[in-house]
N, C-alpha and C. Protein backbone atom coordinates (compact mmCIF):
# COMPACT_ATOMS: atom_id res chain seq x y z
N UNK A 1 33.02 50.24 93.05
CA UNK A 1 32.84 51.34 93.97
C UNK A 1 32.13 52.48 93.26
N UNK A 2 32.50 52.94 91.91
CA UNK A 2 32.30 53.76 91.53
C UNK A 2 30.09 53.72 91.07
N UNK A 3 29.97 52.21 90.56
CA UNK A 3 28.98 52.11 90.51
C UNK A 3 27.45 52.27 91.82
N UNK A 4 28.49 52.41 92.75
CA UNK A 4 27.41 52.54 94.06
C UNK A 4 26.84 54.42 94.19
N UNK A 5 27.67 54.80 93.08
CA UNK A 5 27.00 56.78 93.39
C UNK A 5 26.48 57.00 92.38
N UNK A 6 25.53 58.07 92.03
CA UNK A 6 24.89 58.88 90.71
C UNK A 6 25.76 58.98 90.05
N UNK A 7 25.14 59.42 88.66
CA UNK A 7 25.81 59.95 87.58
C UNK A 7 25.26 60.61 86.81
N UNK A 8 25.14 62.02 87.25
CA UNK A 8 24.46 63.23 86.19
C UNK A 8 24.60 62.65 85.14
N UNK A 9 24.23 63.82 84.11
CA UNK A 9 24.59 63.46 82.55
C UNK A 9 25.69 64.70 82.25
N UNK A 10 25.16 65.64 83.14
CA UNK A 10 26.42 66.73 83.03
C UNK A 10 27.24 66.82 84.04
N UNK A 11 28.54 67.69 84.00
CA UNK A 11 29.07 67.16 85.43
C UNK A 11 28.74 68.84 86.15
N UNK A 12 28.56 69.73 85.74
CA UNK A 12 27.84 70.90 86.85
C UNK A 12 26.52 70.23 87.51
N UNK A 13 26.00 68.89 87.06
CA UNK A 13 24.85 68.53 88.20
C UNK A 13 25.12 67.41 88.93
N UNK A 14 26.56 66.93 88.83
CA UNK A 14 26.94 66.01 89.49
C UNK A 14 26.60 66.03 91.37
N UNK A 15 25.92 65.41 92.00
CA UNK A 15 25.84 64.88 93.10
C UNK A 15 26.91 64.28 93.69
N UNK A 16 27.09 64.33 94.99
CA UNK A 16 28.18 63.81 96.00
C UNK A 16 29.65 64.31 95.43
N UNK A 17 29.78 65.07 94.84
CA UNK A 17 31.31 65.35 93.89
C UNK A 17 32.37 65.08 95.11
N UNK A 18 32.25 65.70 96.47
CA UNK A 18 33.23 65.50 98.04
C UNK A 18 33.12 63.94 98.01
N UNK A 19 32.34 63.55 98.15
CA UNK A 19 32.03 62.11 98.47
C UNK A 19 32.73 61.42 97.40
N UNK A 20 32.64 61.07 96.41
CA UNK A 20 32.81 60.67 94.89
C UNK A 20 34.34 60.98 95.15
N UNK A 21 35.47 61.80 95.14
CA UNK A 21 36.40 61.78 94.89
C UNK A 21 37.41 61.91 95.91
N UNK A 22 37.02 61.63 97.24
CA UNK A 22 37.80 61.21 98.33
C UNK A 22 37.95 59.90 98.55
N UNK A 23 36.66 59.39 97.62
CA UNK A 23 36.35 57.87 97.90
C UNK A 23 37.88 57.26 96.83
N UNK A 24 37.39 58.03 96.17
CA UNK A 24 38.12 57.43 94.82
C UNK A 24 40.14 57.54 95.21
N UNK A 25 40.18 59.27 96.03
CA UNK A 25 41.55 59.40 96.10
C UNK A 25 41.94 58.48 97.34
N UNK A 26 40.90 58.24 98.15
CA UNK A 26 41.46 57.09 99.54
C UNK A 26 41.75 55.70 98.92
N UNK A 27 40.69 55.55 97.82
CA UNK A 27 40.93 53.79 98.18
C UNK A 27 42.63 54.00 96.88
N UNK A 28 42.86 55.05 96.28
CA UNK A 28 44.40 54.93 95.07
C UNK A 28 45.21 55.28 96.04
N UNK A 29 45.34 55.69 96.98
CA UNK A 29 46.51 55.76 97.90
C UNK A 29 46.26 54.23 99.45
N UNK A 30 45.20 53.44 99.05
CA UNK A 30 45.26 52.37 99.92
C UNK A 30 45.93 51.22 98.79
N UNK A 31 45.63 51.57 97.50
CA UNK A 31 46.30 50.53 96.60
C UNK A 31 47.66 50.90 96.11
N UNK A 32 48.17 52.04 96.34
CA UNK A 32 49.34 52.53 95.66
C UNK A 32 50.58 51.59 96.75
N UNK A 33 49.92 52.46 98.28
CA UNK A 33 50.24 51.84 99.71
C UNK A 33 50.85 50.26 99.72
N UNK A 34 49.55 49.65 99.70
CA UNK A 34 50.03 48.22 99.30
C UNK A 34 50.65 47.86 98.32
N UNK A 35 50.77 47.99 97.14
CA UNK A 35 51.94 47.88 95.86
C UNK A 35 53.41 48.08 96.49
N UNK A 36 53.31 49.02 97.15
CA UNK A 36 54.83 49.43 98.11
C UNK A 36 55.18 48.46 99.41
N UNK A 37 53.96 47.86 100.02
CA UNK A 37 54.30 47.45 100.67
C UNK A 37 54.12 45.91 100.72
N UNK A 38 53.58 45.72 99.55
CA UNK A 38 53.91 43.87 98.92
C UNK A 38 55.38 44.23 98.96
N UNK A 39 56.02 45.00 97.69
CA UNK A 39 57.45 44.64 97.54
C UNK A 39 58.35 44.60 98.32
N UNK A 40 58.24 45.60 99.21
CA UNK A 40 59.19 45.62 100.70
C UNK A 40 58.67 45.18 101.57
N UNK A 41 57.84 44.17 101.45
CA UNK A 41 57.36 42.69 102.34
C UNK A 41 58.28 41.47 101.55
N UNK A 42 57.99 41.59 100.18
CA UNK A 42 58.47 40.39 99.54
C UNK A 42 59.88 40.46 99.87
N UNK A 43 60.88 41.64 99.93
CA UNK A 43 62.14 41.72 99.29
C UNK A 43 63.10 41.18 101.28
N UNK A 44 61.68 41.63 101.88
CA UNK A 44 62.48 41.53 103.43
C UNK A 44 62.45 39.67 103.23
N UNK A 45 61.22 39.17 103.01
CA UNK A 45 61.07 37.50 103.36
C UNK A 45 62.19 37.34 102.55
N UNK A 46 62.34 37.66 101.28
CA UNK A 46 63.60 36.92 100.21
C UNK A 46 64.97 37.07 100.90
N UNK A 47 65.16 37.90 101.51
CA UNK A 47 66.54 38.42 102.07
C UNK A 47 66.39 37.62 103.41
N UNK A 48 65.33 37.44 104.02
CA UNK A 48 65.50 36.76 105.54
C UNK A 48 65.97 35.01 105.23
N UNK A 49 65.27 35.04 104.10
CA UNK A 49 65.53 33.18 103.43
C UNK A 49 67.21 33.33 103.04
N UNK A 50 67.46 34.17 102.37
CA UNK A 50 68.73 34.22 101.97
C UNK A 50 70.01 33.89 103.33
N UNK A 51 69.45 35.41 103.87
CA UNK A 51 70.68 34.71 105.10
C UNK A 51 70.62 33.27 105.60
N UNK A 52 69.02 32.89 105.80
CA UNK A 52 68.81 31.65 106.68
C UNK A 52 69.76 31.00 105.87
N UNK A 53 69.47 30.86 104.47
CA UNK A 53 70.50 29.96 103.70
C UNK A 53 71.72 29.47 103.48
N UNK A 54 72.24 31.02 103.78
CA UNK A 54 74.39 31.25 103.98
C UNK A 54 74.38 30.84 105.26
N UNK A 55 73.89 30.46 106.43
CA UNK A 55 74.09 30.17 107.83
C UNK A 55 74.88 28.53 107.90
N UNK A 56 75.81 28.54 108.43
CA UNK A 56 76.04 26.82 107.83
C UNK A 56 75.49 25.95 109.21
N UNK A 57 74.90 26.68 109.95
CA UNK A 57 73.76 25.52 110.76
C UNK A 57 72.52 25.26 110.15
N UNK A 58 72.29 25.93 109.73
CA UNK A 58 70.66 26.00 108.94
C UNK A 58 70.29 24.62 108.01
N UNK A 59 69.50 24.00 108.61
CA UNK A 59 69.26 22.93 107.35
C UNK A 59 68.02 23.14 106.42
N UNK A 60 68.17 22.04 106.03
CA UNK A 60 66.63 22.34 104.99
C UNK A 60 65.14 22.36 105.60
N UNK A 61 65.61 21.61 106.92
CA UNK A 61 64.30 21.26 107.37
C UNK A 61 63.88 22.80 108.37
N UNK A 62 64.93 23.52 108.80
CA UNK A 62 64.91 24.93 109.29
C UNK A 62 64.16 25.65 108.31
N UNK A 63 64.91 25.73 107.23
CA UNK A 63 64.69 26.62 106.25
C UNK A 63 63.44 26.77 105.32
N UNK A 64 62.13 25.78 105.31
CA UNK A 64 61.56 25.59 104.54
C UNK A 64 60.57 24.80 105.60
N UNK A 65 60.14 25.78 106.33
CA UNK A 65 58.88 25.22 107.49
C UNK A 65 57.74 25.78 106.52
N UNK A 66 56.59 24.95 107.12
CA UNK A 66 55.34 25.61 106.26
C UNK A 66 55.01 26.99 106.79
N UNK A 67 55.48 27.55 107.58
CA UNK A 67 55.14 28.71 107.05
C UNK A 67 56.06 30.01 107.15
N UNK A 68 57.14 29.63 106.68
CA UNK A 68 58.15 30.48 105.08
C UNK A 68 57.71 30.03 103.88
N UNK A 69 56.82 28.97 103.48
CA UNK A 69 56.42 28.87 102.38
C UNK A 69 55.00 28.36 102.23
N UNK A 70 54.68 29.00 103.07
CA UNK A 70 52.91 29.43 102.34
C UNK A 70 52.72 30.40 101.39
N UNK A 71 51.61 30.07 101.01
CA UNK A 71 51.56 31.09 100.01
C UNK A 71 51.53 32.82 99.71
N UNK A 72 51.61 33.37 101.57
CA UNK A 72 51.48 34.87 102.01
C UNK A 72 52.35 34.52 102.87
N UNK A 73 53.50 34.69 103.24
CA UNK A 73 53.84 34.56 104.73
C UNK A 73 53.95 36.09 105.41
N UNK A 74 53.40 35.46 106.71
CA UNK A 74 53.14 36.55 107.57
C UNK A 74 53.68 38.27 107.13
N UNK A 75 55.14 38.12 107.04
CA UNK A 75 55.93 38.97 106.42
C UNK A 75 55.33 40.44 105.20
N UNK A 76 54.86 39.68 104.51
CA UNK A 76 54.47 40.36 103.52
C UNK A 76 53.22 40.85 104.12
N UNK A 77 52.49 40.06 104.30
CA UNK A 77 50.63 40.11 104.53
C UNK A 77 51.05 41.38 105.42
N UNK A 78 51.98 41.76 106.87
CA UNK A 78 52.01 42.91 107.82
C UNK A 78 52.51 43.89 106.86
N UNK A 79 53.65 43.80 106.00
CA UNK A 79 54.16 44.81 105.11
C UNK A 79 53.09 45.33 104.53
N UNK A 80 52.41 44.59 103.56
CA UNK A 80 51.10 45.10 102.82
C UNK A 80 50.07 45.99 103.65
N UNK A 81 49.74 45.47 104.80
CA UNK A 81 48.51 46.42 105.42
C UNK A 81 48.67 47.57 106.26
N UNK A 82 50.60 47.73 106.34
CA UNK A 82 51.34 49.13 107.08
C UNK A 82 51.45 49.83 105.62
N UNK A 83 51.60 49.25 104.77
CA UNK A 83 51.79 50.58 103.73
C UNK A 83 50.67 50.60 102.87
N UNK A 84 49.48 50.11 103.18
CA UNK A 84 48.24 50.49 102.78
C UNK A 84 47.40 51.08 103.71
N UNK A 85 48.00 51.59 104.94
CA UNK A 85 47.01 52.53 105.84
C UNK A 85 48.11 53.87 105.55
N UNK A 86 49.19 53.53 105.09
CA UNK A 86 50.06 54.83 105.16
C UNK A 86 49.95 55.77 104.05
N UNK A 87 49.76 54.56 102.71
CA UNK A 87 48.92 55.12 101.71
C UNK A 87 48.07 55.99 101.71
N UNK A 88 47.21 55.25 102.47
CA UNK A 88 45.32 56.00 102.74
C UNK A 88 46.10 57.68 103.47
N UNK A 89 46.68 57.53 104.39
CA UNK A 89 46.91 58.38 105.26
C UNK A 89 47.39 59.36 104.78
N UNK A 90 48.59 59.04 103.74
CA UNK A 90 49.59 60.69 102.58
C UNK A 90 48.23 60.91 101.78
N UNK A 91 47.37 60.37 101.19
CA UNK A 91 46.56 60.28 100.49
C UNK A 91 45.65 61.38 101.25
N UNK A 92 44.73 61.28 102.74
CA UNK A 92 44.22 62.24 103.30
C UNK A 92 44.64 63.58 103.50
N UNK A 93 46.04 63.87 103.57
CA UNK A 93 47.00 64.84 103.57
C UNK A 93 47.20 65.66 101.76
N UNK A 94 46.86 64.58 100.98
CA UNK A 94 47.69 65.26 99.56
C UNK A 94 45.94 65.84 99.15
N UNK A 95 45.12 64.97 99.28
CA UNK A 95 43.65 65.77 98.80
C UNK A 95 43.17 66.99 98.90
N UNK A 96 43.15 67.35 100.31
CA UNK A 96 43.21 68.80 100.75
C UNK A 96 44.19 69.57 100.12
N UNK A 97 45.27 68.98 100.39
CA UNK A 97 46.06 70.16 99.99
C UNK A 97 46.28 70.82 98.10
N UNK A 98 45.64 69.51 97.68
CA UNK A 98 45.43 69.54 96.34
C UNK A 98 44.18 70.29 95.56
N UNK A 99 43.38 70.50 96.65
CA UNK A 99 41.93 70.92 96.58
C UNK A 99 41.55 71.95 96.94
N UNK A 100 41.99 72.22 97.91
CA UNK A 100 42.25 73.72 98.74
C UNK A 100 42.06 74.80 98.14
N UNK A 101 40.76 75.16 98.39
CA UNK A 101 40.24 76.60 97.49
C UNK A 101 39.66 76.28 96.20
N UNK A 102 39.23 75.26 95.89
CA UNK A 102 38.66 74.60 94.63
C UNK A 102 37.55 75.06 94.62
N UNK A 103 37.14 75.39 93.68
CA UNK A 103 35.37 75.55 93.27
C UNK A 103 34.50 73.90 93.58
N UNK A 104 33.14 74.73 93.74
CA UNK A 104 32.58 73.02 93.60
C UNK A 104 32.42 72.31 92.01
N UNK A 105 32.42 72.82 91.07
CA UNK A 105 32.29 72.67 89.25
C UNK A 105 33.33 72.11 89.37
N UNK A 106 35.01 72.17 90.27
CA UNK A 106 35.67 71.78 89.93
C UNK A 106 35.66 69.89 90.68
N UNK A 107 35.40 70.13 92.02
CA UNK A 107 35.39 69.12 92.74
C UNK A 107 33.96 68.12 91.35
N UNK A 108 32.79 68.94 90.92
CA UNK A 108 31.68 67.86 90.50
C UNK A 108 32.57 67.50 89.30
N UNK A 109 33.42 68.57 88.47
CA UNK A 109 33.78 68.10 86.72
C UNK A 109 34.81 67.09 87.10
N UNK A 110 35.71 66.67 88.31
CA UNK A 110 36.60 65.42 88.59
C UNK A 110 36.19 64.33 88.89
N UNK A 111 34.74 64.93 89.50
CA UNK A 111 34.14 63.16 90.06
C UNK A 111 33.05 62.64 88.73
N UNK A 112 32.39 63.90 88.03
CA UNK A 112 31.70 63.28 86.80
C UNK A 112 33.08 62.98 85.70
N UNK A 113 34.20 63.34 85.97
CA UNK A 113 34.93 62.69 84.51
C UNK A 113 35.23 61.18 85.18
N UNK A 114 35.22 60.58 86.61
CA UNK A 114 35.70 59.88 87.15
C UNK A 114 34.41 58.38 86.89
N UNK A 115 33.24 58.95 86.94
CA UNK A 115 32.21 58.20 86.46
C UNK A 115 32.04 57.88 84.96
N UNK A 116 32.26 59.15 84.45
CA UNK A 116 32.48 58.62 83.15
C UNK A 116 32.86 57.71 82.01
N UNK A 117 34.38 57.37 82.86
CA UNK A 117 35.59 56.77 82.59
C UNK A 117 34.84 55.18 82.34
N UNK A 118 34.82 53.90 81.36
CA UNK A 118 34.73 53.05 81.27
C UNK A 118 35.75 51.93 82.21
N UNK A 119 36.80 52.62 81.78
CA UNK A 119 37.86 51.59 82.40
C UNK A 119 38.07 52.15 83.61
N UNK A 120 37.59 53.27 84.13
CA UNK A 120 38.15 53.60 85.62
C UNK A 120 36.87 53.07 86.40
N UNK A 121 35.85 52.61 86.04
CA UNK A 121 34.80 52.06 86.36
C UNK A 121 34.72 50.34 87.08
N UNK A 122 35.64 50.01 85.58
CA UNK A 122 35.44 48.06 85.31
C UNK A 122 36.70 48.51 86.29
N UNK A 123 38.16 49.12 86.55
CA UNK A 123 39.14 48.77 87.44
C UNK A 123 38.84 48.95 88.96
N UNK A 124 37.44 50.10 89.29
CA UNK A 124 37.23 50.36 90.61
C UNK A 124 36.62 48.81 90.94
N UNK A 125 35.55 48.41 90.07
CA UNK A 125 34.99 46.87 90.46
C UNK A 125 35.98 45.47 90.70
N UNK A 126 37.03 45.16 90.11
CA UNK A 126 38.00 44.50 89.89
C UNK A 126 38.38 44.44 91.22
N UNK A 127 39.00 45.84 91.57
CA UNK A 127 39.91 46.08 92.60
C UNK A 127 38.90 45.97 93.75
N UNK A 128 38.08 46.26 94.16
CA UNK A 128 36.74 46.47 95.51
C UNK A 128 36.64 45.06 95.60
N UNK A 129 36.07 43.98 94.69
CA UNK A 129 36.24 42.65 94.89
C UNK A 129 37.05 42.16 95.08
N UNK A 130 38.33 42.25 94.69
CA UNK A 130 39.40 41.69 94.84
C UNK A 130 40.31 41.69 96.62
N UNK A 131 39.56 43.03 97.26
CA UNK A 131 39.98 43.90 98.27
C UNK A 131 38.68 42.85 99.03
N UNK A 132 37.52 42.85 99.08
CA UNK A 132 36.77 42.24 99.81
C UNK A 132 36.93 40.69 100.07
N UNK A 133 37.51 39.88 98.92
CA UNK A 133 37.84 38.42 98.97
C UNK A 133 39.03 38.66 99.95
N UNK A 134 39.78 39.14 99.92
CA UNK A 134 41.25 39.50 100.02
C UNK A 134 41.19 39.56 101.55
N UNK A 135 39.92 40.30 102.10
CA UNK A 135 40.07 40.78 103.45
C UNK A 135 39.54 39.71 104.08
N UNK A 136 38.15 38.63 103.46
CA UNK A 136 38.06 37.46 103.51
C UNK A 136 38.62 36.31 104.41
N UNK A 137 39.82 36.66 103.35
CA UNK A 137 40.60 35.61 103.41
C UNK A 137 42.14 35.91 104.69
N UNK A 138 41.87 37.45 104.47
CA UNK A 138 43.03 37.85 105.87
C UNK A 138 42.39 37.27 107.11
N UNK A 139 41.12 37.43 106.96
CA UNK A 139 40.56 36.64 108.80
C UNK A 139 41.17 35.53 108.98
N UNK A 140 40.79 34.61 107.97
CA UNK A 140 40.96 33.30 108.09
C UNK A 140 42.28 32.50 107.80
N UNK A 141 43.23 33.73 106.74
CA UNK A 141 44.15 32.90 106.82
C UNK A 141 45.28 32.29 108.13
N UNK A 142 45.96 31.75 107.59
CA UNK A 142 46.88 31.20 108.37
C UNK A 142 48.19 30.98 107.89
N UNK A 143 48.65 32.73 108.14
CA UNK A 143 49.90 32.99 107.92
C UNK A 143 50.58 33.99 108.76
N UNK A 144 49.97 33.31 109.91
CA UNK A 144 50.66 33.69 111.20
C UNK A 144 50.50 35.14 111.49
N UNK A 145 49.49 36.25 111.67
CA UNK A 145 49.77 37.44 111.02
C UNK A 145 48.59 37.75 112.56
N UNK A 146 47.64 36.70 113.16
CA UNK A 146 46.65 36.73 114.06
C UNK A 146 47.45 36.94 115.47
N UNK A 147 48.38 36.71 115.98
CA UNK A 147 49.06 36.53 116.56
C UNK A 147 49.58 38.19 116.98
N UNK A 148 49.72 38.76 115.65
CA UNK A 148 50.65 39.94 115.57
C UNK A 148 49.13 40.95 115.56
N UNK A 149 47.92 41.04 115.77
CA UNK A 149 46.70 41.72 115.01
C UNK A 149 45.82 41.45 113.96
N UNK A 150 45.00 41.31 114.18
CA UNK A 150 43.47 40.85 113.49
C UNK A 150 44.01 42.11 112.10
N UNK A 151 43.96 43.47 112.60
CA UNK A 151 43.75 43.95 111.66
C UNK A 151 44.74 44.15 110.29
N UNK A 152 45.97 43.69 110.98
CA UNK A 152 46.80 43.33 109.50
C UNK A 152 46.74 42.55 109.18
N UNK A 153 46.07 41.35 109.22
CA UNK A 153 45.34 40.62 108.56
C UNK A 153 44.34 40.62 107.82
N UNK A 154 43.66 41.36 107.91
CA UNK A 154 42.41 41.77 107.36
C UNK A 154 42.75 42.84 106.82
N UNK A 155 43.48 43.94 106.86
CA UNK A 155 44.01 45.08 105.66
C UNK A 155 44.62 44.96 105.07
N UNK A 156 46.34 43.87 105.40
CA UNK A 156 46.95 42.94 104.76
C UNK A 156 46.21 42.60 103.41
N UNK A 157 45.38 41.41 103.87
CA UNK A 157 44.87 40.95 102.72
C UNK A 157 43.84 41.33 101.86
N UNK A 158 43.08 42.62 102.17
CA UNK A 158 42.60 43.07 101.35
C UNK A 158 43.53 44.26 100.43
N UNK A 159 44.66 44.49 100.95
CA UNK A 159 45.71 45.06 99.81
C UNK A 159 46.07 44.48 99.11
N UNK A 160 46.43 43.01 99.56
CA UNK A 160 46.71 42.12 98.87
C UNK A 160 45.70 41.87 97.46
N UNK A 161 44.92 41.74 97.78
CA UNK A 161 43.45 41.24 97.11
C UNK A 161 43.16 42.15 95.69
N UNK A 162 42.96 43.92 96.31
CA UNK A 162 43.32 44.85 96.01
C UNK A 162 44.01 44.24 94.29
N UNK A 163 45.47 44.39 94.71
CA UNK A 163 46.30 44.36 93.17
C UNK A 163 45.84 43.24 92.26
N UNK A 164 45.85 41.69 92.68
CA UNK A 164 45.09 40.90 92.61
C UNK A 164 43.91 41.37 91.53
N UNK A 165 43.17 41.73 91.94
CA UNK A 165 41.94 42.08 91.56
C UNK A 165 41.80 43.26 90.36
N UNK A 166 43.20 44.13 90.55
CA UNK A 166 43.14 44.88 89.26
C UNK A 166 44.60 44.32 88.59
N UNK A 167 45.00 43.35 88.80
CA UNK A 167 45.87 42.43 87.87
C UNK A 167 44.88 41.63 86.95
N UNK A 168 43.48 40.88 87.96
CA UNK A 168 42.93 40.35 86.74
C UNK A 168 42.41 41.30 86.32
N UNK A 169 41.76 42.70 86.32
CA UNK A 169 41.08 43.54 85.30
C UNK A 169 42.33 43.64 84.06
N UNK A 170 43.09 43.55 84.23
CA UNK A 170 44.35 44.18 83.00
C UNK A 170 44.48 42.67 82.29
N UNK A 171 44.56 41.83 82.92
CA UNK A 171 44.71 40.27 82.00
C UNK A 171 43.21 40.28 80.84
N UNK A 172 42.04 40.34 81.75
CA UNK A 172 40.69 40.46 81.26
C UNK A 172 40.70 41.44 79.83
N UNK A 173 40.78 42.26 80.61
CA UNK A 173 40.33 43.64 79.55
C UNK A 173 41.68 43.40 78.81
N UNK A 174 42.37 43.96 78.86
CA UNK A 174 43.70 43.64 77.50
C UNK A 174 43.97 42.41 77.07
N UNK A 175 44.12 41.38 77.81
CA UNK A 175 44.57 40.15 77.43
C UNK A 175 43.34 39.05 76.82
N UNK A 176 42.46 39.01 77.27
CA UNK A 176 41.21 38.16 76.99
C UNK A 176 40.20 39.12 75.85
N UNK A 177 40.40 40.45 76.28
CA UNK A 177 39.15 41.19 75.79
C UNK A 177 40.37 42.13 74.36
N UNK A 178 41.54 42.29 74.23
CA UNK A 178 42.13 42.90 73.41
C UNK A 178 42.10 44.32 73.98
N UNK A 179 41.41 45.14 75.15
CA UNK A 179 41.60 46.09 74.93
C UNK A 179 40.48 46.87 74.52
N UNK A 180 39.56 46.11 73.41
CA UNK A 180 38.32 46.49 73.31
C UNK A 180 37.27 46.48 74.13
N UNK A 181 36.06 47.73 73.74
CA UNK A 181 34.87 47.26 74.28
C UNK A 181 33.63 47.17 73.49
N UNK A 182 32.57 46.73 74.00
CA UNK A 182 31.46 45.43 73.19
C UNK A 182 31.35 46.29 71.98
N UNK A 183 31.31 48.12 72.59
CA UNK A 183 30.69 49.10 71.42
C UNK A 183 31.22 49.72 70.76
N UNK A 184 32.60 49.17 70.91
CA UNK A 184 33.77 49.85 69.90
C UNK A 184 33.83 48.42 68.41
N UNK A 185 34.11 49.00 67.72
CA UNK A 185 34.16 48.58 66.52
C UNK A 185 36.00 48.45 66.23
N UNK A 186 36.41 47.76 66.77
CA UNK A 186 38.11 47.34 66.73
C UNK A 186 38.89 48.58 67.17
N UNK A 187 38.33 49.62 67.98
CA UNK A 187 38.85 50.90 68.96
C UNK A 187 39.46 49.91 70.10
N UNK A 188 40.24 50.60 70.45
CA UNK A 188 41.00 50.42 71.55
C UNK A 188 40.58 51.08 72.89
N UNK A 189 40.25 50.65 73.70
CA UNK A 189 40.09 51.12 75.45
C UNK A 189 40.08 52.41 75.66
N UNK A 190 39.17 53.56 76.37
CA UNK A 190 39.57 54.47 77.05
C UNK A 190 40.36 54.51 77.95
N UNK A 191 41.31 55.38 78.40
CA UNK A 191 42.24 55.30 79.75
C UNK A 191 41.75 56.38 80.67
């Protein structure tokens, strides 16, 4: 994402600075959103299996239809894309109010330190791909979620996608890559 805007060399000549850091504070409160609302997707399906389980009518063949155990069930995929618009939404609310009366040097010196950033760069790319496969794959999947709205399916799974996508930047970059980069000489990562 971050690679689709300018990048002065100073940040008093930074371009789009409004643009540049609403972009940036919408899509961290669409990923924060979904992080919250994977887990209290996951924790409702685990608890709905649970009771099914203590029920002494319930058999196995109840309990374990294909789809309680696909690989998204519906459950989560709706959890994920209600607390990734709710995200976006506190997120539209906390900017302003965070900004409110700001200089523009201040709005350009947040969005040029935001370009700057190496790793806030490689994690905006990670995560944007990960969010675009993700949403992909909400059309098409089939985890019952079409039924309930196209579009939590498709925001669903691009929240989904989302963490995904900056789970593999953190495996990559720390785990594969150490942490380093090409032009560091055994330095460790900017944050």
């Amino acid at each position: 994402m971050s690679h689709l805007f300018p990048h002065a060399a100073y940040a008093e000549d930074q371009p789009l600075a409004h643009t540049i850091l609403t972009t940036h504070v919408f899509f961290r409160g669409f990923q924060s959103g979904a992080a919250v609302g994977l887990l209290v997707g996951s924790a409702r399906h685990s608890l709905s299996l649970l009771r099914q389980r203590r029920a002494p009518s319930s058999t196995l063949a109840q309990l374990y239809t294909p789809a309680r155990i696909a690989f998204l069930p519906a459950t989560i995929v709706r959890s994920t894309a209600v607390g990734a618009v709710v995200g976006t939404a506190l997120m539209a609310v906390a900017l302003p109010g965070r900004m409110w009366g700001r200089e523009e040097i201040e709005w350009q010196d947040r969005s040029w330190r935001l370009l700057e950033n190496k790793g806030q760069m490689e994690v905006d790319t990670w995560g944007l791909v990960g969010a675009g496969v993700g949403a992909v794959m909400g059309i098409g999947g089939r985890t019952g979620v079409a039924e309930r709205g196209l579009w939590k399916g498709v925001v669903g799974g691009a929240g989904v996608g989302t963490l995904v996508g900056v789970a593999g930047y953190m495996v990559w970059r720390y785990g594969a890559k150490g942490g380093k980069w090409p032009d560091e000489e055994g330095g460790k990562a900017e944050i």
